[in-house]
PDB file of N, CA and C in Angstrom:
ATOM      1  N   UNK A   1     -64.211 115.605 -60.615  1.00  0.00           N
ATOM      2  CA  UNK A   1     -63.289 114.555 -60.255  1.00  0.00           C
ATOM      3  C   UNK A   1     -63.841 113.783 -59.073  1.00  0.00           C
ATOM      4  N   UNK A   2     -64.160 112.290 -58.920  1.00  0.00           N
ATOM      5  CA  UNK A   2     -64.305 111.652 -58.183  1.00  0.00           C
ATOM      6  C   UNK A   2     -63.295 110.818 -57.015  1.00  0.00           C
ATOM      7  N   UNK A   3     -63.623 110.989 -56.014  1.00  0.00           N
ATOM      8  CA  UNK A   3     -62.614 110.683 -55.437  1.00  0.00           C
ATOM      9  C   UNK A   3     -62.511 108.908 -55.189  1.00  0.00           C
ATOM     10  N   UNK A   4     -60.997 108.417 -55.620  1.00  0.00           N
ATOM     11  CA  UNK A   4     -60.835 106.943 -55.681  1.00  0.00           C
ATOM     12  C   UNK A   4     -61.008 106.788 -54.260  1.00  0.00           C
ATOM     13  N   UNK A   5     -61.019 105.397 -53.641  1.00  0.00           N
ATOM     14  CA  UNK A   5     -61.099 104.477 -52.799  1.00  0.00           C
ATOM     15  C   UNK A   5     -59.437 103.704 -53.068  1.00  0.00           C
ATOM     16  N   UNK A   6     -58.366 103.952 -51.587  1.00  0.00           N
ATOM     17  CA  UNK A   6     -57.664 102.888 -52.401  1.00  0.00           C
ATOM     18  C   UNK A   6     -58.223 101.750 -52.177  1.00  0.00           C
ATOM     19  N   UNK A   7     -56.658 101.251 -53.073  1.00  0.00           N
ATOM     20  CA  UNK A   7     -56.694  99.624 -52.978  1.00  0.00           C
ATOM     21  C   UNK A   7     -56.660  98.754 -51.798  1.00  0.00           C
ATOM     22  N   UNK A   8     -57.617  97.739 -51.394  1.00  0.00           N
ATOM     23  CA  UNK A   8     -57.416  96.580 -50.583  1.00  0.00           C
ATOM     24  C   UNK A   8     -56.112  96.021 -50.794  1.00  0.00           C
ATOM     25  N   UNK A   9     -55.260  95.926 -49.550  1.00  0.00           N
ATOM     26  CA  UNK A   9     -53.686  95.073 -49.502  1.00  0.00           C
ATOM     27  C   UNK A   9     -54.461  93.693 -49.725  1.00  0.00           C
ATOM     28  N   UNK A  10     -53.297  92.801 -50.472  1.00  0.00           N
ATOM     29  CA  UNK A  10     -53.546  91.081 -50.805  1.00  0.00           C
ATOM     30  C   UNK A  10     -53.859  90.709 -49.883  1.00  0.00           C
ATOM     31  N   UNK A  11     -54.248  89.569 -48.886  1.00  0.00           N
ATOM     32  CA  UNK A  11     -54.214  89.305 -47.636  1.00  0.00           C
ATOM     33  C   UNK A  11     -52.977  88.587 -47.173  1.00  0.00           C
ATOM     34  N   UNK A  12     -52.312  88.264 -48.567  1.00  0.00           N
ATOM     35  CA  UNK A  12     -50.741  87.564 -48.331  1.00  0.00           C
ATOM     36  C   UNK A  12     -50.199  88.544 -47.522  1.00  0.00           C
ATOM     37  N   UNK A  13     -49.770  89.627 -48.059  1.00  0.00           N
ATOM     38  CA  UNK A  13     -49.436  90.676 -47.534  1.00  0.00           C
ATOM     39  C   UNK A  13     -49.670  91.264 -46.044  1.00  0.00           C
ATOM     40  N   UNK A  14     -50.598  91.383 -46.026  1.00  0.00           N
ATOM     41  CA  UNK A  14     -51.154  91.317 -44.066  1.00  0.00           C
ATOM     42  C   UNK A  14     -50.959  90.632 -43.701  1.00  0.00           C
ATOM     43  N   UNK A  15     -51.120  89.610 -44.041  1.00  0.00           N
ATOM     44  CA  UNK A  15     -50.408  88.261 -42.874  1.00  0.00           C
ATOM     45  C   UNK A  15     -49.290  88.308 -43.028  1.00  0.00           C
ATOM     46  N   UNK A  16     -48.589  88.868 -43.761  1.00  0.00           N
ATOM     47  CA  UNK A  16     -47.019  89.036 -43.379  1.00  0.00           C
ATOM     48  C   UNK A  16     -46.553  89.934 -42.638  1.00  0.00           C
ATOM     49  N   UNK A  17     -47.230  91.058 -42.722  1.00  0.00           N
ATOM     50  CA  UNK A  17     -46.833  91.920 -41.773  1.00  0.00           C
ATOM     51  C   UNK A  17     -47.517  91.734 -40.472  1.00  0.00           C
ATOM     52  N   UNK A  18     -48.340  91.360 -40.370  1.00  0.00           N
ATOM     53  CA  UNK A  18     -49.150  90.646 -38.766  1.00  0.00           C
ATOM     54  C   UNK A  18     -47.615  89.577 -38.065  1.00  0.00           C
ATOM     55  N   UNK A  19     -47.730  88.618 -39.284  1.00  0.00           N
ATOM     56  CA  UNK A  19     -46.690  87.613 -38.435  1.00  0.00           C
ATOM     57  C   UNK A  19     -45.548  87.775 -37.937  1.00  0.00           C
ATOM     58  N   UNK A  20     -44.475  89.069 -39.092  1.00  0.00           N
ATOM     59  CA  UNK A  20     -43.311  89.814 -38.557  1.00  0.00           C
ATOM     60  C   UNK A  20     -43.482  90.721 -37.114  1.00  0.00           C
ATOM     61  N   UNK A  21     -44.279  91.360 -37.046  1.00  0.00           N
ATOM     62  CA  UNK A  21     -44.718  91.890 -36.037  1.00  0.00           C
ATOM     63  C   UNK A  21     -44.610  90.999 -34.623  1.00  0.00           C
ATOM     64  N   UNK A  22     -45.832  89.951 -34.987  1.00  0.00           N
ATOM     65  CA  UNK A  22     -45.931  88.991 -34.089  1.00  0.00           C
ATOM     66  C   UNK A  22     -44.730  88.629 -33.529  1.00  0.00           C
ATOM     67  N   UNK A  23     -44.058  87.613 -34.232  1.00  0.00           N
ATOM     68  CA  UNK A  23     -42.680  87.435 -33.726  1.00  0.00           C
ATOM     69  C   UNK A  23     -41.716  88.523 -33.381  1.00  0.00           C
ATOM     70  N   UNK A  24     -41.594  89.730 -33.770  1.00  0.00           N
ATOM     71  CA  UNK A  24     -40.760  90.674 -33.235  1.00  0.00           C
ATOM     72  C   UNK A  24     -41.385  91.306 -32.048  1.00  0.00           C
ATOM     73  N   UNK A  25     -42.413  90.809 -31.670  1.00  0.00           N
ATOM     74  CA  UNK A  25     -42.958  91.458 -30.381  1.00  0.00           C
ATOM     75  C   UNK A  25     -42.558  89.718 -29.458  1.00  0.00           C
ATOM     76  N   UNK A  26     -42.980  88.635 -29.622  1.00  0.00           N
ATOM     77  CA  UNK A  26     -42.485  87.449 -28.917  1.00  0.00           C
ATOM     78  C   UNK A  26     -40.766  87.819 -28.486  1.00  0.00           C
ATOM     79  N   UNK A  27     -40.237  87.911 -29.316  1.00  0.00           N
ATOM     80  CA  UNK A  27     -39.057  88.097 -28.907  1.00  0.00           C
ATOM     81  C   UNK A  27     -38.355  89.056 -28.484  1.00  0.00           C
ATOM     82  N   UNK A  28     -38.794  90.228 -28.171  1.00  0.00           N
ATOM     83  CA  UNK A  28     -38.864  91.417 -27.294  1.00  0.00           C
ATOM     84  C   UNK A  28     -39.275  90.503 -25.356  1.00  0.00           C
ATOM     85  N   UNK A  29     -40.358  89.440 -25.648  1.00  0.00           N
ATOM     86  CA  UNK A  29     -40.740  88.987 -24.444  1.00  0.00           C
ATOM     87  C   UNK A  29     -39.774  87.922 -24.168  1.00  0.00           C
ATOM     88  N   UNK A  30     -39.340  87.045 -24.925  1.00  0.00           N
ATOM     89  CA  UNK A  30     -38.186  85.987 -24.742  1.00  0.00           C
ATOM     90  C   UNK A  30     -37.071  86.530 -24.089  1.00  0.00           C
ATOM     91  N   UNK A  31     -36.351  88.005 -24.680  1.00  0.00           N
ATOM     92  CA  UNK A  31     -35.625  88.366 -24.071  1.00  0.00           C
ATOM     93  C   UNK A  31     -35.375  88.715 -22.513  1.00  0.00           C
ATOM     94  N   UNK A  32     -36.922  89.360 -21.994  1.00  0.00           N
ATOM     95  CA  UNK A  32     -37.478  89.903 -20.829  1.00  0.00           C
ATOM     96  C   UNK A  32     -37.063  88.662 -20.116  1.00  0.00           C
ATOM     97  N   UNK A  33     -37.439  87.452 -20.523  1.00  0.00           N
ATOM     98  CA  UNK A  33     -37.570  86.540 -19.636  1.00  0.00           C
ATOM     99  C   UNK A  33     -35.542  85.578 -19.586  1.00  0.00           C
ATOM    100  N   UNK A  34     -35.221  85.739 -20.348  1.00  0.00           N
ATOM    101  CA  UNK A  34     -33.789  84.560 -20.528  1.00  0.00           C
ATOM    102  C   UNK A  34     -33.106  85.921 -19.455  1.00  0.00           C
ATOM    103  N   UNK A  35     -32.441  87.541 -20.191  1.00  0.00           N
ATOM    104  CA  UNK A  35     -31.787  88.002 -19.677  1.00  0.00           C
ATOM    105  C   UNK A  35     -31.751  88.240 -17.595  1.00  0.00           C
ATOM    106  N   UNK A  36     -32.500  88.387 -17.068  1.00  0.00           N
ATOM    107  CA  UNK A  36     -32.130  88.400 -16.027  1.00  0.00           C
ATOM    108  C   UNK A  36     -31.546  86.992 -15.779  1.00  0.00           C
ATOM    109  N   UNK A  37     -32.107  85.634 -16.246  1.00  0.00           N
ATOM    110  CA  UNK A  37     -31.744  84.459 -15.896  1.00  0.00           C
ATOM    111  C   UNK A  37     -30.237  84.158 -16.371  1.00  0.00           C
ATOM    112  N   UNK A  38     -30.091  85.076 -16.866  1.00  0.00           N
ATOM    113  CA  UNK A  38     -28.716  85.005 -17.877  1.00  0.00           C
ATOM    114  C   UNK A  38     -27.389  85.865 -17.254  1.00  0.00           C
ATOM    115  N   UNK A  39     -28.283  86.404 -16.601  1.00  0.00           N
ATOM    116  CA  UNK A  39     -27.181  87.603 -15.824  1.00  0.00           C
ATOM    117  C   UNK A  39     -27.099  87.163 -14.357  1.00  0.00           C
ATOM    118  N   UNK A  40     -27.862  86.229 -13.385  1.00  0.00           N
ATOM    119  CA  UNK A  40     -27.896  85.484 -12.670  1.00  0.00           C
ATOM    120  C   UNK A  40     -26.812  84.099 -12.377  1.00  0.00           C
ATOM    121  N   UNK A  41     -26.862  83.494 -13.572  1.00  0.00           N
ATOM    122  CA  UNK A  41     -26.112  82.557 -14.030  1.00  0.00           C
ATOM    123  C   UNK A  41     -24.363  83.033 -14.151  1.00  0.00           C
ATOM    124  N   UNK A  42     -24.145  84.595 -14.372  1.00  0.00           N
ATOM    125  CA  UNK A  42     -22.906  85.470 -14.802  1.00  0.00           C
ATOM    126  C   UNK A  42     -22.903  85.813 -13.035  1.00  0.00           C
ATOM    127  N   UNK A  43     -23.482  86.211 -12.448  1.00  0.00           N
ATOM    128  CA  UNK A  43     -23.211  86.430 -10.843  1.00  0.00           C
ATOM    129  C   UNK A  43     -23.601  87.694 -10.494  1.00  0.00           C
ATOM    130  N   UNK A  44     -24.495  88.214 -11.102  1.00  0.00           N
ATOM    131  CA  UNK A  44     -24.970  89.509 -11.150  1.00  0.00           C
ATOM    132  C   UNK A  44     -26.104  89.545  -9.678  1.00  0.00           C
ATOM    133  N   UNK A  45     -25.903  91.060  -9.008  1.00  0.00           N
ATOM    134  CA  UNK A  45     -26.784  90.799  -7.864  1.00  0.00           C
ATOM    135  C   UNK A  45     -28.327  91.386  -8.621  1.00  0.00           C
ATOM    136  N   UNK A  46     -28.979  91.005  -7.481  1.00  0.00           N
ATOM    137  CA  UNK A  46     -30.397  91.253  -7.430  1.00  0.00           C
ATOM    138  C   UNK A  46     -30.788  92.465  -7.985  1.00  0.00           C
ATOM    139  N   UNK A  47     -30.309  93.823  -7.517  1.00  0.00           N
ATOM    140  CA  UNK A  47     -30.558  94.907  -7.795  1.00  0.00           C
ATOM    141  C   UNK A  47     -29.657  95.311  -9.254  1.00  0.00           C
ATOM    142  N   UNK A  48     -28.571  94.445  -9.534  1.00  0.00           N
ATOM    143  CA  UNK A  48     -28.300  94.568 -11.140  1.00  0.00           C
ATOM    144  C   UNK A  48     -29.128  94.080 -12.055  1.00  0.00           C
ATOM    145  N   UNK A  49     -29.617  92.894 -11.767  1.00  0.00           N
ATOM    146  CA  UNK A  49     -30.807  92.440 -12.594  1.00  0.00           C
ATOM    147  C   UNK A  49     -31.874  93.243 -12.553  1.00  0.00           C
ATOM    148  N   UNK A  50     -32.173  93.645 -11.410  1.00  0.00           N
ATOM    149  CA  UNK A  50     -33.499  94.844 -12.213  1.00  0.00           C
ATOM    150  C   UNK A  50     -33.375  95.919 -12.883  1.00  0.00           C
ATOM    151  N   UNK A  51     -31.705  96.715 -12.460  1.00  0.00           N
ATOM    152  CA  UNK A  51     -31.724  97.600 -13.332  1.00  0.00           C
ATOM    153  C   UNK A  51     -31.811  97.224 -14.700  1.00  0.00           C
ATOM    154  N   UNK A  52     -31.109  96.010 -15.275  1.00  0.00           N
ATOM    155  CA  UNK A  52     -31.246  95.409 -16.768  1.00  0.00           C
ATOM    156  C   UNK A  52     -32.768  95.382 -17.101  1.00  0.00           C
ATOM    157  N   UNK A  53     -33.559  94.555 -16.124  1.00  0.00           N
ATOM    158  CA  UNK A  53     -34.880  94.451 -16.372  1.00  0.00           C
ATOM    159  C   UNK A  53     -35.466  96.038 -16.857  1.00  0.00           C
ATOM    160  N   UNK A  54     -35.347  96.966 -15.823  1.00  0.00           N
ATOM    161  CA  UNK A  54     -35.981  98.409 -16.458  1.00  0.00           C
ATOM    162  C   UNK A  54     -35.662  99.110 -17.146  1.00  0.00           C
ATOM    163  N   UNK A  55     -34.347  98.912 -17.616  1.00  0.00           N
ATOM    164  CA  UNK A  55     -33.571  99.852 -18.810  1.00  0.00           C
ATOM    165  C   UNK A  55     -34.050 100.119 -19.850  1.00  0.00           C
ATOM    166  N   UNK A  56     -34.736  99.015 -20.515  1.00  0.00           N
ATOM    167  CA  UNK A  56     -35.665  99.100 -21.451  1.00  0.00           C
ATOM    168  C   UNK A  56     -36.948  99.641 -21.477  1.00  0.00           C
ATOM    169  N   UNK A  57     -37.603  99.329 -20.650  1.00  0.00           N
ATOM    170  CA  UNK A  57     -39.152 100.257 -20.307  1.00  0.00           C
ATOM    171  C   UNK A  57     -38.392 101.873 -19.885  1.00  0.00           C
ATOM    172  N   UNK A  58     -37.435 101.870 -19.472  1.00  0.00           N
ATOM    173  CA  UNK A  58     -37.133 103.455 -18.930  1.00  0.00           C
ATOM    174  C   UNK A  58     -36.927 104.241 -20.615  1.00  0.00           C
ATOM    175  N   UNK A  59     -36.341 103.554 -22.051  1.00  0.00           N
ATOM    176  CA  UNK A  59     -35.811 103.837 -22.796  1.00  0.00           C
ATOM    177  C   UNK A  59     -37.055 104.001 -24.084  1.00  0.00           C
ATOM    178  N   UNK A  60     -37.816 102.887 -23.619  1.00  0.00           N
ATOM    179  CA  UNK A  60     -39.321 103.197 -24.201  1.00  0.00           C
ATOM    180  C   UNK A  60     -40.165 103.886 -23.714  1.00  0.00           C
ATOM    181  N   UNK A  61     -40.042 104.130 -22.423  1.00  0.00           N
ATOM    182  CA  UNK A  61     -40.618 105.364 -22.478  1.00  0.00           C
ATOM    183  C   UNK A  61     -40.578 107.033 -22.613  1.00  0.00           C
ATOM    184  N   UNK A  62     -38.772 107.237 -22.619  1.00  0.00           N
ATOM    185  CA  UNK A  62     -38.783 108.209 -22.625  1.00  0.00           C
ATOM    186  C   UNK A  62     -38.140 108.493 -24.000  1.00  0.00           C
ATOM    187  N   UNK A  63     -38.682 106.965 -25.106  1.00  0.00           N
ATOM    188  CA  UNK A  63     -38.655 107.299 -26.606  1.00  0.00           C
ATOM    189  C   UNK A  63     -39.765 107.901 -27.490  1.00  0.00           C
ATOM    190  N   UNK A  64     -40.812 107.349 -26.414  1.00  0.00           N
ATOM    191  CA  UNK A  64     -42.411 107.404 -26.530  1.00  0.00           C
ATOM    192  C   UNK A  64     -42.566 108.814 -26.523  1.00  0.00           C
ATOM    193  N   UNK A  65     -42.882 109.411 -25.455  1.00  0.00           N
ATOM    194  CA  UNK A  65     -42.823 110.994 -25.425  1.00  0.00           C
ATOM    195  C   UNK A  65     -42.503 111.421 -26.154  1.00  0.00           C
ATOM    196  N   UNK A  66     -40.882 111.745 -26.551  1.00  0.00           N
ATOM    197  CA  UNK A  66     -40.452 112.382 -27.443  1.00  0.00           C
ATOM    198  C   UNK A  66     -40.903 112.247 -28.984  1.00  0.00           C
ATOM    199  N   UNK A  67     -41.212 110.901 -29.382  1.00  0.00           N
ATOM    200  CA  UNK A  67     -41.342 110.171 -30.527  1.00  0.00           C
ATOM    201  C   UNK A  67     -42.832 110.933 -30.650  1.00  0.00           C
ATOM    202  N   UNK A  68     -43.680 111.100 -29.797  1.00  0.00           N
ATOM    203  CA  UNK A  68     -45.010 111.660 -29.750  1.00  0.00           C
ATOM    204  C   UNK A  68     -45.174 113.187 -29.874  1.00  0.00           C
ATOM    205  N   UNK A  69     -44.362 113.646 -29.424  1.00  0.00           N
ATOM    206  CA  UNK A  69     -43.586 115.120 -29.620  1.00  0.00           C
ATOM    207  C   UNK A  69     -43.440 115.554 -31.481  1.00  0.00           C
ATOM    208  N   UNK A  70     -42.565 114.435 -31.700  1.00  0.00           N
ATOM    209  CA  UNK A  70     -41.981 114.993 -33.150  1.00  0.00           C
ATOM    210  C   UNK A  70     -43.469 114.244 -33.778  1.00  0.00           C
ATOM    211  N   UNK A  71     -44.153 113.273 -33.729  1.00  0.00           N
ATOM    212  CA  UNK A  71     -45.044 113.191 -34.739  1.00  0.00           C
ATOM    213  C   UNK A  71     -45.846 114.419 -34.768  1.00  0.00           C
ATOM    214  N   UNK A  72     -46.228 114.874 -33.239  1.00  0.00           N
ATOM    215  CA  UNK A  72     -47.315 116.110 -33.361  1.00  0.00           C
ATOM    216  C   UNK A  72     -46.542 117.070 -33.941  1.00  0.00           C
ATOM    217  N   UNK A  73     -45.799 117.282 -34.545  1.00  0.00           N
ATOM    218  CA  UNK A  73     -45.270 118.408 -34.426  1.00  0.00           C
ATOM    219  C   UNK A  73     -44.836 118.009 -36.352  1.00  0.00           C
ATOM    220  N   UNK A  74     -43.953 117.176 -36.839  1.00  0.00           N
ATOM    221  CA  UNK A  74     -44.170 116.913 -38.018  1.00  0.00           C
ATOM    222  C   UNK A  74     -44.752 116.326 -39.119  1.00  0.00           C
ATOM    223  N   UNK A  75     -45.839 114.715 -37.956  1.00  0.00           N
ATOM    224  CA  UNK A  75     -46.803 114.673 -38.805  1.00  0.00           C
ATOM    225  C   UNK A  75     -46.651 112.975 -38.669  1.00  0.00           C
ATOM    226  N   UNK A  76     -47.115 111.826 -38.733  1.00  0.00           N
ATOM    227  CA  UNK A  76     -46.826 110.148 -38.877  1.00  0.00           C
ATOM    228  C   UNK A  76     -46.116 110.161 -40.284  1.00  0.00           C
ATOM    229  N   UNK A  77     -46.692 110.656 -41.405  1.00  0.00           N
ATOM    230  CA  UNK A  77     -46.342 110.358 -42.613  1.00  0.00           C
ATOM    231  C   UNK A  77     -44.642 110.808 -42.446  1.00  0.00           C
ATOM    232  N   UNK A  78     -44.345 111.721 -42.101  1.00  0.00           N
ATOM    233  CA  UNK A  78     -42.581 112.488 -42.376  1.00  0.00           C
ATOM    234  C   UNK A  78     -42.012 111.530 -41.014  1.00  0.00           C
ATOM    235  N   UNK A  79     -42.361 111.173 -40.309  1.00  0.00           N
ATOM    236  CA  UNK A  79     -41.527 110.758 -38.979  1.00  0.00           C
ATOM    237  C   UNK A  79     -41.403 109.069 -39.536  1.00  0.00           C
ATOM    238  N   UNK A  80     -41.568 108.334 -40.524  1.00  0.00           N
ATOM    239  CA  UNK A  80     -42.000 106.883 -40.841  1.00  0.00           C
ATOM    240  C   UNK A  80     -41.021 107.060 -41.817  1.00  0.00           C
ATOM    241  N   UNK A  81     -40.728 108.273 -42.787  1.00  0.00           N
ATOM    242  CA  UNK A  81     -39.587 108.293 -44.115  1.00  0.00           C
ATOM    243  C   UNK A  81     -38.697 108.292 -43.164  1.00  0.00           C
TER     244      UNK A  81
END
């Protein structure tokens, strides 16, 4: 038995998933940037706006770890179903 090679994805296809990506990472940064200005505008102090600002990096990172945890431990393929 020889072992296949898969298939090459269309390139339609990659560029679709490149561009979804793309934009769902832009707008991860759009947000970074409107919400403190947004919570400023609402009357929020200085030190409330940063906590908003880090909530998210505090939440990615301590999704990261864990998320890195269960792949080593069950595998990319089972942690993606």
């Amino acid at each position: 038995m020889s072992a296949q090679l898969p298939e090459a994805r269309p390139a339609r296809l990659q560029f679709l998933v490149y561009a979804v990506a793309f934009f769902i990472g832009s707008h991860f940064l759009m947000i970074s940037v409107v919400m403190p200005l947004w919570a400023l505008q609402l009357g929020a102090s200085p030190l409330l706006i940063g906590v908003i600002v880090s909530a998210r990096q505090v939440l990615v990172v301590t999704m990261s770890i864990h998320g890195g945890a269960l792949i080593d431990r069950y595998g990319p393929r089972r942690m993606i179903i």
